[in-house]
Protein backbone atom coordinates (compact mmCIF):
# COMPACT_ATOMS: atom_id res chain seq x y z
CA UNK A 1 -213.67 -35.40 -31.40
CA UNK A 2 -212.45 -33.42 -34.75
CA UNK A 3 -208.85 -31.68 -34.64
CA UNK A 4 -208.42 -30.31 -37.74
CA UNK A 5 -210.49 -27.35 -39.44
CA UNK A 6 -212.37 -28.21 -42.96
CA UNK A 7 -209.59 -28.91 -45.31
CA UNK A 8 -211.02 -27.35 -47.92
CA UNK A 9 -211.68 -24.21 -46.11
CA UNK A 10 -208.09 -23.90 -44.43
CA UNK A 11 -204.85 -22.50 -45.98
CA UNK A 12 -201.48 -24.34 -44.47
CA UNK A 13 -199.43 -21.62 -42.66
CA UNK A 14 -196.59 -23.74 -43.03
CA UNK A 15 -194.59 -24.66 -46.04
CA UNK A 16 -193.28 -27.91 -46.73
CA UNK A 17 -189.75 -26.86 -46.61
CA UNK A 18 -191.04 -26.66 -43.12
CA UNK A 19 -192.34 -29.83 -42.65
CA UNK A 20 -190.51 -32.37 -44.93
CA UNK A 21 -186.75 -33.23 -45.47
CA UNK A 22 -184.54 -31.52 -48.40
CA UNK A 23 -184.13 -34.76 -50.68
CA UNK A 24 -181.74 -33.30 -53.84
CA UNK A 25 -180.82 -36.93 -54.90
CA UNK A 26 -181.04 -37.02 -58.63
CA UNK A 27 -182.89 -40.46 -59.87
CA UNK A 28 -180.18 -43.21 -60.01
CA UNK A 29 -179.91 -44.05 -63.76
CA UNK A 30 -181.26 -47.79 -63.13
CA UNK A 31 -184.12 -46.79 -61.14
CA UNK A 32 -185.22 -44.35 -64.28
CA UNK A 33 -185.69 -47.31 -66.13
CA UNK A 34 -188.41 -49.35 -64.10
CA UNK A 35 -191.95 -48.57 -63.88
CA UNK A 36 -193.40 -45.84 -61.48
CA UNK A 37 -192.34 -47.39 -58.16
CA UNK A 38 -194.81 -48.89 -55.75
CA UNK A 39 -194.52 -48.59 -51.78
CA UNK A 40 -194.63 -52.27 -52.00
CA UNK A 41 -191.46 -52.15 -53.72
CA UNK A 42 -189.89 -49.20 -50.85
CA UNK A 43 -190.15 -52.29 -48.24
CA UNK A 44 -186.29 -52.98 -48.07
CA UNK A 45 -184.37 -53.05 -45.25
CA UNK A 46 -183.45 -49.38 -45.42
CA UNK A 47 -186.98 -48.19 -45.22
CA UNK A 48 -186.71 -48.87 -41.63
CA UNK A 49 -183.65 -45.89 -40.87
CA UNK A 50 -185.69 -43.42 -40.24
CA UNK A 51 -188.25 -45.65 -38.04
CA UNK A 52 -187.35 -43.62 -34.70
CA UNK A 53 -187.56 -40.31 -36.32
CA UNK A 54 -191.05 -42.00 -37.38
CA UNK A 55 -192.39 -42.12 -34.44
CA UNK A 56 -190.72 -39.07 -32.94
CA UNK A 57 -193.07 -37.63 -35.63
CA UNK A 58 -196.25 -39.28 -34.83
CA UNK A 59 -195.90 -38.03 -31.42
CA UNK A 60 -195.79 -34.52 -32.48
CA UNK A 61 -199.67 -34.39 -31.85
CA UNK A 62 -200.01 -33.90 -28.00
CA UNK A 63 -202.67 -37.02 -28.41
CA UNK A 64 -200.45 -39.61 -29.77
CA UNK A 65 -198.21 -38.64 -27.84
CA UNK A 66 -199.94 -38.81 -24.21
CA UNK A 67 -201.91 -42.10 -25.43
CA UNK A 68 -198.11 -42.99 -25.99
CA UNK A 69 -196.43 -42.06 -22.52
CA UNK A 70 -200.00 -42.64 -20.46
CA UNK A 71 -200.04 -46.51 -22.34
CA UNK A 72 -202.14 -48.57 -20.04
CA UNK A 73 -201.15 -51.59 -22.25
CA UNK A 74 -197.88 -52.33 -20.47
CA UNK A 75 -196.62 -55.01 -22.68
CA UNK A 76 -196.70 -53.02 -25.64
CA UNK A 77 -195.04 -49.94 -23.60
CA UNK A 78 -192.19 -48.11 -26.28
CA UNK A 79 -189.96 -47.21 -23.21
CA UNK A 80 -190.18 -50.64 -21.91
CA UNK A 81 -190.45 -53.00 -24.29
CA UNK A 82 -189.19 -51.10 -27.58
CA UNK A 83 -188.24 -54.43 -29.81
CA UNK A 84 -191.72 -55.59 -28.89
CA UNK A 85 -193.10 -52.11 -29.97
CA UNK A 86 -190.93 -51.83 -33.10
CA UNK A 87 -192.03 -55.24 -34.25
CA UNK A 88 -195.51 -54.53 -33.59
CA UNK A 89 -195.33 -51.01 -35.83
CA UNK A 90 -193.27 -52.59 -38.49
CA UNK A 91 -195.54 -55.98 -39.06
CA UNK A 92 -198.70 -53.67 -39.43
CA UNK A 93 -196.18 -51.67 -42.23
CA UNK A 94 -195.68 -54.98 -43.82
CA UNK A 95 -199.29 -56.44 -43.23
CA UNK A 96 -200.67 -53.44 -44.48
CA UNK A 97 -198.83 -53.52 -48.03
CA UNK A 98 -197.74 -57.04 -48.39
CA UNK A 99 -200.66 -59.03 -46.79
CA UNK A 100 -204.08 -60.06 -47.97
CA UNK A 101 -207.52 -58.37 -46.91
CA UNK A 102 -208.16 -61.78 -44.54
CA UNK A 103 -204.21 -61.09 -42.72
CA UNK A 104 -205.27 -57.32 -42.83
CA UNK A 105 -208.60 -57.92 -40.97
CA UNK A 106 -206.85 -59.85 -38.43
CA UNK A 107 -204.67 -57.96 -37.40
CA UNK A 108 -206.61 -55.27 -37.44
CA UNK A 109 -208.87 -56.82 -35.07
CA UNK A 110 -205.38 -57.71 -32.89
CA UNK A 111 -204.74 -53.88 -32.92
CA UNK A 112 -208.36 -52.74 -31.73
CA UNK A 113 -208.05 -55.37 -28.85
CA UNK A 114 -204.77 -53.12 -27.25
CA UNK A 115 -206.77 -49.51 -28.94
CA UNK A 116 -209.41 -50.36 -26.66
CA UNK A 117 -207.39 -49.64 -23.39
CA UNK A 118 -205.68 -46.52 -24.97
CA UNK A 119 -207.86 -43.19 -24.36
CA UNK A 120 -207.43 -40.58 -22.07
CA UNK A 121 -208.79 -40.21 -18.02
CA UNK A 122 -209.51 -37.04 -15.63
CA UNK A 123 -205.67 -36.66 -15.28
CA UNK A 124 -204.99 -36.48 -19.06
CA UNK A 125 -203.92 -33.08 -20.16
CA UNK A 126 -205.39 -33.79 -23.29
CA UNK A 127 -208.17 -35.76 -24.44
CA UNK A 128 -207.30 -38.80 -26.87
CA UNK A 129 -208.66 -42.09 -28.04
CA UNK A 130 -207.20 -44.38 -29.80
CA UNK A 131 -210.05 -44.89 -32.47
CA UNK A 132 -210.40 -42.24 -33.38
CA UNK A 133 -209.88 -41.98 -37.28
CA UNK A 134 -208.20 -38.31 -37.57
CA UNK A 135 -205.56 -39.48 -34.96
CA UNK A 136 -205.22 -42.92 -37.24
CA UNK A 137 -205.04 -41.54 -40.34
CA UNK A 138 -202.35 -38.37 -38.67
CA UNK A 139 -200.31 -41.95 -37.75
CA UNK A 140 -200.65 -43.17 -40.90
CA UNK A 141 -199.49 -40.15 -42.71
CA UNK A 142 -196.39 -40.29 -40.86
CA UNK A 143 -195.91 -43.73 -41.66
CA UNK A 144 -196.12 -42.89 -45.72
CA UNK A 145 -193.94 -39.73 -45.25
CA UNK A 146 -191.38 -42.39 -43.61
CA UNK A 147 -191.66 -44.76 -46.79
CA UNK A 148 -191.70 -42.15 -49.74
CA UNK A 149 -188.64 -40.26 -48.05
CA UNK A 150 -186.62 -42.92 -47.37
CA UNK A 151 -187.43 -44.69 -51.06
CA UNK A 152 -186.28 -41.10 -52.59
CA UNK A 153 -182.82 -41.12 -50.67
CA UNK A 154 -182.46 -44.83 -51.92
CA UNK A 155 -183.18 -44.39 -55.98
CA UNK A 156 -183.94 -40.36 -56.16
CA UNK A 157 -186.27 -37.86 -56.44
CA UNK A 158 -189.90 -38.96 -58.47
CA UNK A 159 -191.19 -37.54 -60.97
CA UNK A 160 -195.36 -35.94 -60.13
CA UNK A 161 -196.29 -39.14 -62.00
CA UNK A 162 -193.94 -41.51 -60.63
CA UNK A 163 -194.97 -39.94 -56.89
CA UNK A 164 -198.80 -40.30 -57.76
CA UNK A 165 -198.60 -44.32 -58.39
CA UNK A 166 -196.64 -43.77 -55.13
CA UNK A 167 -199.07 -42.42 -53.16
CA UNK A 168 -201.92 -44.36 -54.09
CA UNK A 169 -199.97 -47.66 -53.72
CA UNK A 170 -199.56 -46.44 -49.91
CA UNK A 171 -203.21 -45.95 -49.17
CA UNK A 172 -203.79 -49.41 -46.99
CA UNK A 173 -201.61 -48.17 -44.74
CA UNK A 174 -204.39 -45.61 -43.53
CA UNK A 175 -207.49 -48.18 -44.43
CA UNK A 176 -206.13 -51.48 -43.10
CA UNK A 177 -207.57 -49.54 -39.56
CA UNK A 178 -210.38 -47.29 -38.92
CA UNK A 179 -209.67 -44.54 -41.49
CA UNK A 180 -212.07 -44.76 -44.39
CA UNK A 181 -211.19 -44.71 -48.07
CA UNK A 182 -212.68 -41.02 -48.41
CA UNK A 183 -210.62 -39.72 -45.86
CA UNK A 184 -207.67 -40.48 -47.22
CA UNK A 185 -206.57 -37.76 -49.33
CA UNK A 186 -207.52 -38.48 -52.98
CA UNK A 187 -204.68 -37.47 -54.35
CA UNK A 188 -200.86 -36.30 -53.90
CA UNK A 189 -201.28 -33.15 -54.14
CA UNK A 190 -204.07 -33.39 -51.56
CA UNK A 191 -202.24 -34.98 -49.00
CA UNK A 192 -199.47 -32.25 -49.60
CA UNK A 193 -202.21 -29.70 -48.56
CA UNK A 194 -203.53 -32.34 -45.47
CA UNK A 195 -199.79 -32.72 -44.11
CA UNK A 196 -199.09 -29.16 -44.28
CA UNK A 197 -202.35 -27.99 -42.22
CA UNK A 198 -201.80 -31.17 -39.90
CA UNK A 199 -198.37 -30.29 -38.93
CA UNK A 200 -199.39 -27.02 -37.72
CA UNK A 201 -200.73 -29.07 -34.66
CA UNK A 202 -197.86 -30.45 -33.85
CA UNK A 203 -196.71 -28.96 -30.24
CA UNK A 204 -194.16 -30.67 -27.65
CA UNK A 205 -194.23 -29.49 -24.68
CA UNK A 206 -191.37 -30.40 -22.19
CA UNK A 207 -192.62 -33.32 -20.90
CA UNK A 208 -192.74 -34.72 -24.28
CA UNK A 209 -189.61 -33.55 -24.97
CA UNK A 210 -187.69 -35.24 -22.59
CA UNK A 211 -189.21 -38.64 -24.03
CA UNK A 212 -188.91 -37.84 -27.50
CA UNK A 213 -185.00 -36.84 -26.83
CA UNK A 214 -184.34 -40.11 -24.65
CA UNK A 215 -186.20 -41.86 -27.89
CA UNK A 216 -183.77 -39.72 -30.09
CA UNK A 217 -181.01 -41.03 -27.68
CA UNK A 218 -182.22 -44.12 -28.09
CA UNK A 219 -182.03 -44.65 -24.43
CA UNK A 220 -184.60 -47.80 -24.32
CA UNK A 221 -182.46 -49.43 -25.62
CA UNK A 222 -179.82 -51.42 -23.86
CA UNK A 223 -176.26 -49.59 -23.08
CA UNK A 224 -174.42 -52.80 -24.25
CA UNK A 225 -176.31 -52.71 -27.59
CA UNK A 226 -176.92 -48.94 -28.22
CA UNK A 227 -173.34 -47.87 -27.53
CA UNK A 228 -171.51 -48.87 -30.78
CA UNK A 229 -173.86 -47.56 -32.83
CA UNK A 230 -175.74 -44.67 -31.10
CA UNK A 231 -174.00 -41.37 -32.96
CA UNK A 232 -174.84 -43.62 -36.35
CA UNK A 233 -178.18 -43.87 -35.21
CA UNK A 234 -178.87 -40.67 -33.72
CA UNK A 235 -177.45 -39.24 -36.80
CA UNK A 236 -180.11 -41.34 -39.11
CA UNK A 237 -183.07 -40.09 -36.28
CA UNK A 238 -182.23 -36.37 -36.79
CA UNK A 239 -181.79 -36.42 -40.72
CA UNK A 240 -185.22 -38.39 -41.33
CA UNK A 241 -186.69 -35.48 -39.23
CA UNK A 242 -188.25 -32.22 -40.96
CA UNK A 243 -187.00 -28.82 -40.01
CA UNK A 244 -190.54 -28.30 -37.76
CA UNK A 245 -189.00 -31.25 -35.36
CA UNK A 246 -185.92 -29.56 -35.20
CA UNK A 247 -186.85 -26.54 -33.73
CA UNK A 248 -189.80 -27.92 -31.45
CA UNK A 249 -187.36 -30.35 -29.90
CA UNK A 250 -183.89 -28.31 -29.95
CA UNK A 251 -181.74 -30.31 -32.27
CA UNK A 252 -179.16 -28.95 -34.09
CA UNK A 253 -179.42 -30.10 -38.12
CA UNK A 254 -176.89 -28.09 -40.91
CA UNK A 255 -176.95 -28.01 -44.39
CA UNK A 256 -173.43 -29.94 -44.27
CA UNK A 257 -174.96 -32.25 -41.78
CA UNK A 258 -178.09 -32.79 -44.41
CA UNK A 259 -175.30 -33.50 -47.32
CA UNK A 260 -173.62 -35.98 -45.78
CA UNK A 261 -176.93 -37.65 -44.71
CA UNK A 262 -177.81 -38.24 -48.69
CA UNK A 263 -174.30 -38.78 -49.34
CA UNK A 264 -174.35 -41.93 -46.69
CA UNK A 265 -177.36 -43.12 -48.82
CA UNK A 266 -176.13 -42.61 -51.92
CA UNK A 267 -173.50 -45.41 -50.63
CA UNK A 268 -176.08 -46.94 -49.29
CA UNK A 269 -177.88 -47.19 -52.67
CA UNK A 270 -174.40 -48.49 -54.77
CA UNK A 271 -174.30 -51.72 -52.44
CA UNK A 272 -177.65 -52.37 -52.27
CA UNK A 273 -176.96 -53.19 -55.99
CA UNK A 274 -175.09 -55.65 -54.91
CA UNK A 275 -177.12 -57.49 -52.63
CA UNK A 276 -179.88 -60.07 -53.38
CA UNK A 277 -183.00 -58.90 -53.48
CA UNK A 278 -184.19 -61.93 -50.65
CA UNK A 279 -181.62 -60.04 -48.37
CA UNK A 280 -183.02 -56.52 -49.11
CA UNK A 281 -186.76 -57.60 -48.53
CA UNK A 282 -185.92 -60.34 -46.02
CA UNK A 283 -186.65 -58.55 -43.19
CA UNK A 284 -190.75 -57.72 -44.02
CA UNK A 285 -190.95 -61.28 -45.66
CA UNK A 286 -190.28 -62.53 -42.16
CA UNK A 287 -192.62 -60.29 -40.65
CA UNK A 288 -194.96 -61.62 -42.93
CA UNK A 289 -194.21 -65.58 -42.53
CA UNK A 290 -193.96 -64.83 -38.48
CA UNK A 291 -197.84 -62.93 -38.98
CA UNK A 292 -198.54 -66.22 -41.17
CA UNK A 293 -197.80 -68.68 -38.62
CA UNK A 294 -199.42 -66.70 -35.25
CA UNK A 295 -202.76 -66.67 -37.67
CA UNK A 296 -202.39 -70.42 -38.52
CA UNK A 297 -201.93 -71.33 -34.59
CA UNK A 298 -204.05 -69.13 -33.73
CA UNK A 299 -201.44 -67.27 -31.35
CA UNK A 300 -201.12 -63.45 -30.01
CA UNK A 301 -200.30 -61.57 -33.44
CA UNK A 302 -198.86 -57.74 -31.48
């Protein structure tokens, strides 16, 4: 089944002050003195903030979304079992940049096994599978948007150069599953033009809305846990959002609200000086060693 029109044949009707955050954080004056940055490098602990607003995203297409709430794969259920999800979503992240094309394979295969169960029946109000490759690579896109947002907040704002490397550093996150190299867009200025035409399918209707807000809310999560930290966290959801989410799912976002988001990770930033780079990257290099060891015993990998 194809959702989108020919790109090449389509002109966005929304703009990407529409569909992607305000960043205005100038390019910390250590960062302008590496090399073009690789997503590799964006892996920190920080690039996982915005992970809810991440998949609050990917569920803007009605067919994530139902293949989502309709999950006949209960142990893998977001609502249910959301540590269990978020591990599974942020391994694949870290398999898909960090690992090898043998780790990449494997857990691909690990991901088609639960794919297989996710498509849509007679009481679907949409139709949805999980292979197939424009839903994947719509996924995926999210996924990079997550990355190159949060890596801007941390260190600034790119240059087109710096944001090309980027981009094309980010493309296993799309190929490590059933989206082909071609379909990627080649370049990005390309995937600009892709994300802009994609979001224009994004519709949530109220039933979607309700989960996505609880998700916002953070409500699968237990009380004991979520309490401390929910405004912090519900404050981090709504920022990594773009102005499109806001409206769809009624969520009140200011300008001063948007300052003092880049403000928190321009703090953010200053420490991470600080800390050693094991601790920044510690938590994908345990993904990775935990992927390592499931592969060696031959044990359940999602």
């Amino acid at each position: 089944m194809k959702y989108l029109p020919d790109l090449d044949q389509t002109r966005p009707e929304l703009r990407t002050s529409d569909t992607r955050i305000k960043i205005t954080t100038r390019k910390r004056r250590v960062t302008s003195l590496r090399k073009p940055a690789a997503a590799q490098e964006a892996m920190d602990f920080w690039s996982f903030a915005g992970a809810a607003a991440n998949v609050v995203m990917q569920l803007g297409w009605p067919e994530v979304a139902y293949g989502v709430m309709e999950s006949k794969v209960e142990s893998g259920t977001l609502m249910r079992h959301p540590w269990k999800r978020a591990r599974t979503t942020t391994t694949y992240l870290a398999v898909a940049l960090l690992g090898t094309e043998e780790e990449r394979r494997a857990f691909r295969e690990a991901v088609n096994s639960a794919h297989r169960h996710v498509k849509s029946d007679a009481r679907s109000p949409v139709k949805y599978n999980a292979f197939n490759r424009e839903l994947q690579l719509w996924v995926a896109a999210c996924l990079f948007i997550g990355l190159e947002d949060s890596h801007q907040l941390l260190h600034g704002l790119m240059s087109e150069e710096e944001a090309e490397v980027f981009y094309q550093s980010a493309k296993p996150l799309g190929t490590t599953l059933q989206v082909p190299e071609d379909m990627w867009p080649a370049t990005r200025a390309d995937f600009d033009h892709y994300w802009n035409v994609a979001c224009q399918r994004v519709v949530i209707d109220d039933t979607t809305c309700d989960f996505l807000n609880d998700l916002v809310d953070l409500k699968m999560i237990n009380p004991l846990i979520r309490l401390p930290f929910v405004n912090l966290l519900r404050f981090l959801t709504i920022g990594f959002l773009p102005p499109l989410f806001h409206r769809q799912l009624g969520l009140e976002w200011t300008e001063d609200d948007r300052r003092r988001f880049e403000h928190l990770f321009t703090f953010v930033s200053i420490v991470n000086k600080f800390l050693p780079k094991w601790l920044r990257f510690g938590g994908s290099r345990m993904l990775m060693k935990d992927l390592r060891r499931r592969l060696k015993h031959d044990k359940a990998m999602i």
